[in-house]
N, C-alpha and C. Protein backbone atom coordinates (compact mmCIF):
# COMPACT_ATOMS: atom_id res chain seq x y z
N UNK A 1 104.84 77.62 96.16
CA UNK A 1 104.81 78.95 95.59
C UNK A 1 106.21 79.28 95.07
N UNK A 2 106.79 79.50 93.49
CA UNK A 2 107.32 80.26 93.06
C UNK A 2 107.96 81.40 92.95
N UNK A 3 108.84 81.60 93.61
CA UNK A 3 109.48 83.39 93.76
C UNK A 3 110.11 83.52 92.18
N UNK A 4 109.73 84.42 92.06
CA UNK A 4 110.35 84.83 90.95
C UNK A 4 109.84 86.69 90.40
N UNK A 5 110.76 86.98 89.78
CA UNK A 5 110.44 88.28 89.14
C UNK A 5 109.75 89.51 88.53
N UNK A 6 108.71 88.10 88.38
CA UNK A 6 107.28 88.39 88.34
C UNK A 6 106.18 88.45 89.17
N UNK A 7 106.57 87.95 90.09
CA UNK A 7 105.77 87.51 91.14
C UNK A 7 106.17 88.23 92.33
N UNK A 8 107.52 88.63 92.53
CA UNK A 8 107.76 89.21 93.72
C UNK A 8 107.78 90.73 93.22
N UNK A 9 106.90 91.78 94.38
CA UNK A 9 106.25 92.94 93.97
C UNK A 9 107.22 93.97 94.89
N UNK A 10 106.80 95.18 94.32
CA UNK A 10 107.59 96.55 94.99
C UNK A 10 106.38 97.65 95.37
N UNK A 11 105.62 97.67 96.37
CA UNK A 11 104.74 98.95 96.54
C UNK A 11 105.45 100.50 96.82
N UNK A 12 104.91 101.27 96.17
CA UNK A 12 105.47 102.78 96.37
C UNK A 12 104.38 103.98 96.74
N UNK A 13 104.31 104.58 97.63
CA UNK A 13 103.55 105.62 98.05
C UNK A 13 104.07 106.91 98.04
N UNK A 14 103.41 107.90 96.93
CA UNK A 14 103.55 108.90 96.70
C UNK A 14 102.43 109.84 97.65
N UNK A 15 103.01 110.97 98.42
CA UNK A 15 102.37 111.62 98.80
C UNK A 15 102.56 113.38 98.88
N UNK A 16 101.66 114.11 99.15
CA UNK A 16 101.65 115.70 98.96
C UNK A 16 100.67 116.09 100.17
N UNK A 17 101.53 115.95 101.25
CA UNK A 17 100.75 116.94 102.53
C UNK A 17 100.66 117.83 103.12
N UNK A 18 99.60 118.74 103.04
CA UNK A 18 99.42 119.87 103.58
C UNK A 18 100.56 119.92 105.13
N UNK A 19 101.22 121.00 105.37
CA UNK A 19 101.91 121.11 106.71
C UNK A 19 101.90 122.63 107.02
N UNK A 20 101.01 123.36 106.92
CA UNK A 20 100.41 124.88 107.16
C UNK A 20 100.15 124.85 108.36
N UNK A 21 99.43 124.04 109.02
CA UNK A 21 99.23 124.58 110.26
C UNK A 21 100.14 123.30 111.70
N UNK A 22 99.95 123.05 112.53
CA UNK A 22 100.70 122.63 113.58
C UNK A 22 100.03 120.74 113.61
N UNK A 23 98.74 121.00 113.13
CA UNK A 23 97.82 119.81 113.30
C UNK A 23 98.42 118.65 111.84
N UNK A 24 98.08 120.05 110.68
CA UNK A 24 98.49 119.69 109.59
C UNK A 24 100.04 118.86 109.63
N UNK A 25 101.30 119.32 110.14
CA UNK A 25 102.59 118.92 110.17
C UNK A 25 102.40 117.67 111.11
N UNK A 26 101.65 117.08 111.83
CA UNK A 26 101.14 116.36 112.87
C UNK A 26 100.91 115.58 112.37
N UNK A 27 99.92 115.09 111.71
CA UNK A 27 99.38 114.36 110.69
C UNK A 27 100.64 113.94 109.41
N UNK A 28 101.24 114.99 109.18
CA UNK A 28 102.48 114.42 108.10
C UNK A 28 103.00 113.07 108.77
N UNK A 29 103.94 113.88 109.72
CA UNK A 29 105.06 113.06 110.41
C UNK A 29 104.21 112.03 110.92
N UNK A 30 102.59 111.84 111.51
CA UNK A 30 102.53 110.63 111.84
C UNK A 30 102.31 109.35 110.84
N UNK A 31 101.75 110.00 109.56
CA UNK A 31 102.04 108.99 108.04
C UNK A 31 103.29 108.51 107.70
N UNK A 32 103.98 109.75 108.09
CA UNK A 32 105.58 109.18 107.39
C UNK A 32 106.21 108.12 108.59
N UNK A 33 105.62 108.47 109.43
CA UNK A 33 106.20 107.39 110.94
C UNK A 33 105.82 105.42 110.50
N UNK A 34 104.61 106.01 110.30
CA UNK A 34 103.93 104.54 110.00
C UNK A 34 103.99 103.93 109.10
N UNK A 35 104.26 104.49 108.10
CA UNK A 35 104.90 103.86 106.68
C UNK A 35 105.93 103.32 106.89
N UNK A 36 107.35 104.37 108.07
CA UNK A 36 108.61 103.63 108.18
C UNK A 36 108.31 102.30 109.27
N UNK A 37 107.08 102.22 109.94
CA UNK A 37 106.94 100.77 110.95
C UNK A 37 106.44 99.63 110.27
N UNK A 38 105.73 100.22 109.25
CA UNK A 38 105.29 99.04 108.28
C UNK A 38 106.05 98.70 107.33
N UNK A 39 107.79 99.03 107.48
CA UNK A 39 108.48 98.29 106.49
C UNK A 39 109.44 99.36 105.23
N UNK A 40 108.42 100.84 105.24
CA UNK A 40 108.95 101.29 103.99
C UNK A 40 110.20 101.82 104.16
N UNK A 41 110.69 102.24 103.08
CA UNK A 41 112.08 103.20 103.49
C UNK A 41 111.50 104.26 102.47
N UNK A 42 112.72 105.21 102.80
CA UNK A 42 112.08 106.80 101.68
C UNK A 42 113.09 106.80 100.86
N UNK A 43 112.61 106.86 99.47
CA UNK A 43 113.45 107.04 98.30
C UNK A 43 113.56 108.19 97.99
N UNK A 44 112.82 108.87 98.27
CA UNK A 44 113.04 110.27 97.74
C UNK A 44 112.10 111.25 99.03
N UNK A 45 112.05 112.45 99.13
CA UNK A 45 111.26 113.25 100.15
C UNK A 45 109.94 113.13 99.07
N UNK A 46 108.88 112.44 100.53
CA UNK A 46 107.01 112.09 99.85
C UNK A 46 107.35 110.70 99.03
N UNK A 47 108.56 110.06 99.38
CA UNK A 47 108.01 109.18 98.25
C UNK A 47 108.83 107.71 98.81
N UNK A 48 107.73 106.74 99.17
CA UNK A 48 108.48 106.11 100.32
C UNK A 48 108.09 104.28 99.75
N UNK A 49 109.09 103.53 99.67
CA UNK A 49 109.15 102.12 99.09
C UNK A 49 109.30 100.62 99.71
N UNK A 50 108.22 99.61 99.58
CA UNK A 50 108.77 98.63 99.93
C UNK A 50 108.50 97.80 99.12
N UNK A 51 109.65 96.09 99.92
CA UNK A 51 109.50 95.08 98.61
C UNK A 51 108.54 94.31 99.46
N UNK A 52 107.90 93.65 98.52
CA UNK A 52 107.06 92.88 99.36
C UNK A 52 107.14 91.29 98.13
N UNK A 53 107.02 89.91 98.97
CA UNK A 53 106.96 88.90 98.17
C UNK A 53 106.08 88.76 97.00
N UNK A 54 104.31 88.82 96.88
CA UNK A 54 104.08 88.33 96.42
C UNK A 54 102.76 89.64 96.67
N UNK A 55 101.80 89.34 95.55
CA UNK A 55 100.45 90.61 95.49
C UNK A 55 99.90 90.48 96.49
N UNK A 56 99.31 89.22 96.98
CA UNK A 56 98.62 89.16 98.15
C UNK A 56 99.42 90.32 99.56
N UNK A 57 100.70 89.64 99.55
CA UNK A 57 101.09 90.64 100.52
C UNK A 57 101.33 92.39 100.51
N UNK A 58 100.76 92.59 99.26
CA UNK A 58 100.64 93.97 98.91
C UNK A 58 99.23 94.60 98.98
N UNK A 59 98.58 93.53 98.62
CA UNK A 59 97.15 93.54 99.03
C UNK A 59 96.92 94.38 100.83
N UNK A 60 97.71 93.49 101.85
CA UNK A 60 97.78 93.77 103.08
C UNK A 60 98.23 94.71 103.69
N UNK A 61 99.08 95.54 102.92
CA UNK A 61 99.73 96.70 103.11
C UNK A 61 99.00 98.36 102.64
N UNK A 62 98.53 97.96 101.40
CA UNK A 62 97.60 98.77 101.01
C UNK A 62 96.44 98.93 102.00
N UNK A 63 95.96 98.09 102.05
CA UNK A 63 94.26 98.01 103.42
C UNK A 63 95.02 98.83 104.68
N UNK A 64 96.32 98.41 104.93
CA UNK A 64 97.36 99.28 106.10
C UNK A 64 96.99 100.96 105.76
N UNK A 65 97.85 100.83 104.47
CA UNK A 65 97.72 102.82 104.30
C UNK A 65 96.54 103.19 104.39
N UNK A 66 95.31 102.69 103.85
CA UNK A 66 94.02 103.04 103.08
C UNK A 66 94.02 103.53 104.60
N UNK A 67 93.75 102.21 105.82
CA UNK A 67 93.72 102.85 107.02
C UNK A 67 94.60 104.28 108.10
N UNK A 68 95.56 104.05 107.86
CA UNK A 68 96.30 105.45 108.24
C UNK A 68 96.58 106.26 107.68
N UNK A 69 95.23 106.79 106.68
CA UNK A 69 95.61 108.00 105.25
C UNK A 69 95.46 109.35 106.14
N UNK A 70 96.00 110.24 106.45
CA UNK A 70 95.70 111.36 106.70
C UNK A 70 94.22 112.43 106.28
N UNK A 71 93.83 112.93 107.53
CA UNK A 71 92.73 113.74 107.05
C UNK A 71 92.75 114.75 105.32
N UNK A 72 93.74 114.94 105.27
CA UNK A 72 94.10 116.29 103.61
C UNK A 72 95.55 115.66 103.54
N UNK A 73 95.21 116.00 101.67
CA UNK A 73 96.59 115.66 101.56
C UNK A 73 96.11 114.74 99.75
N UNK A 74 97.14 114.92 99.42
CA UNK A 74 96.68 113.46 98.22
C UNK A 74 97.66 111.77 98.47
N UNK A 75 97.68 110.91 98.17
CA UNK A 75 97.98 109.88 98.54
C UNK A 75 98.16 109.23 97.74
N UNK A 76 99.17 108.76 96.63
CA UNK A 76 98.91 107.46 95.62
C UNK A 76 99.58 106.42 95.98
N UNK A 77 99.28 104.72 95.34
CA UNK A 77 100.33 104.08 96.37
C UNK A 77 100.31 103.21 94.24
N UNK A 78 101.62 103.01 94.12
CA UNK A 78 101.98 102.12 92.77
C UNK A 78 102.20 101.12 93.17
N UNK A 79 102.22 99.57 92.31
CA UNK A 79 102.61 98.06 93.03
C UNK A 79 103.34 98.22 91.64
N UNK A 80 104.19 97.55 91.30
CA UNK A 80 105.50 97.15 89.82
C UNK A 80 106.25 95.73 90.72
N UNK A 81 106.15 95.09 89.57
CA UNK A 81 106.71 94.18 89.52
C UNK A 81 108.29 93.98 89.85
N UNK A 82 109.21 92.68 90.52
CA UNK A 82 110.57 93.59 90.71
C UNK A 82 111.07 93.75 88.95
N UNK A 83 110.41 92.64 88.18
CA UNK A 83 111.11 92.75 86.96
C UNK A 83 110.93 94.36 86.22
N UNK A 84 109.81 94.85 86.85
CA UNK A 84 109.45 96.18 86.11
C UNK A 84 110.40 96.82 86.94
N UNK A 85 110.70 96.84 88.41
CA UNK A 85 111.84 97.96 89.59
C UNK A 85 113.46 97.47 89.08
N UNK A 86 113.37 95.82 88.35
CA UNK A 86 115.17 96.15 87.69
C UNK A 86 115.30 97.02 86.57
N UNK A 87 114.41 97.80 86.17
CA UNK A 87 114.60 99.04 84.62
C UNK A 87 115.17 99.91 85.47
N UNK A 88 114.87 100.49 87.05
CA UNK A 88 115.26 101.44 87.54
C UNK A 88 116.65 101.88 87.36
N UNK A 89 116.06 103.51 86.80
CA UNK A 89 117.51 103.86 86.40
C UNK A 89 117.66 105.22 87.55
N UNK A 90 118.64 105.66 88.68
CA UNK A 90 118.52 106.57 89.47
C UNK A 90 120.09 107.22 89.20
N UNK A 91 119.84 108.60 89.29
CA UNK A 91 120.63 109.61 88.88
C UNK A 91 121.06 110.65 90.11
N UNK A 92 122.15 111.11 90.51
CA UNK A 92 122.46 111.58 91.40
C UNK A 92 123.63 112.53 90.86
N UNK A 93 122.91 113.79 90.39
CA UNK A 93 123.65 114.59 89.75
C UNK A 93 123.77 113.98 87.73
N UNK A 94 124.94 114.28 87.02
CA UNK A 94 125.09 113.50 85.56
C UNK A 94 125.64 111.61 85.91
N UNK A 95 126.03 111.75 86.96
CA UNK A 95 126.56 110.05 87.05
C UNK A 95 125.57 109.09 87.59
N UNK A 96 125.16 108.23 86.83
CA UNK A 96 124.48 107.03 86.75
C UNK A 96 124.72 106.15 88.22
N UNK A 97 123.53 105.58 89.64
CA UNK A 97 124.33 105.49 90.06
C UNK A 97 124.18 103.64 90.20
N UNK A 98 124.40 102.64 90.98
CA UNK A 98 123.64 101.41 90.86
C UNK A 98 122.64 101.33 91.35
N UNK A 99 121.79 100.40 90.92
CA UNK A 99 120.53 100.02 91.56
C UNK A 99 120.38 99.56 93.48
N UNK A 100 119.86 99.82 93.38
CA UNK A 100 119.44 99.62 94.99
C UNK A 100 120.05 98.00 95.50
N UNK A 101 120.53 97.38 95.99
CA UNK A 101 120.49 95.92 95.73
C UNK A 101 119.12 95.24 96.28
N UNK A 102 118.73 93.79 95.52
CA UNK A 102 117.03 93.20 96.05
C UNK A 102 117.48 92.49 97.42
N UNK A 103 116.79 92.99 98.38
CA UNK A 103 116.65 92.09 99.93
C UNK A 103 116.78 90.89 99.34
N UNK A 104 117.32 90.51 100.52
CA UNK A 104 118.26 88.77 100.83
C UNK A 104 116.33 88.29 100.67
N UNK A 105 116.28 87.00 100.21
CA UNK A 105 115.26 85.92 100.74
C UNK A 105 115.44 84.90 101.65
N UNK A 106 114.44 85.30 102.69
CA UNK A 106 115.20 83.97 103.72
C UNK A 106 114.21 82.95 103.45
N UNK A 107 114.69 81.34 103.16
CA UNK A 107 114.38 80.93 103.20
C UNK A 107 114.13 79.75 104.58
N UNK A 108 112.97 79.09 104.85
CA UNK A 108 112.69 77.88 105.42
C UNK A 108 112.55 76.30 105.37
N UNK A 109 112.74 76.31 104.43
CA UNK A 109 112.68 74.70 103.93
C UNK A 109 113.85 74.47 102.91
């Protein structure tokens, strides 16, 4: 198998959850908990990212969220390519800032 740019993927989960009542905020924090055990980090507040090698293993992650989606709420999850996540351009105030750097690959053989 081939690593390459095309092939190695970035999943992103966008979310908008109700936190009105005590149950509601309950349900947030336990999505946002499990997203951070399954790997993600938060790029932004609701909006939380990981790299993953290859589709299949995005495949596995998705079936993850689908399973720990919160009762209310909306949920989207994006897959991009890393070649499509090196366009990323992130702004922090008018100054341009660098890209995130791509996780080390460890290799075995």
């Amino acid at each position: 198998m081939e690593l390459n740019a095309y092939r190695i993927m970035w999943v992103f989960v966008f979310f908008d959850l109700p936190t009105e009542t005590k149950k509601n905020r309950k349900d947030a924090q336990r999505f946002r908990k499990n997203l951070l055990q399954d790997g993600f980090s938060m790029m932004q507040f609701s909006v939380y990212m990981r790299h993953c090698a290859s589709s299949e293993s995005v495949d596995v992650h998705e079936k993850r969220i689908k399973r720990l989606l919160p009762p209310l709420g909306k949920v989207s999850i994006l897959r991009i390519t890393d070649k499509q996540f090196g366009n990323i351009m992130n702004f922090w105030g008018k100054a341009v800032q660098p890209s995130m750097p791509q996780p080390t690959q460890l290799e075995l053989f």
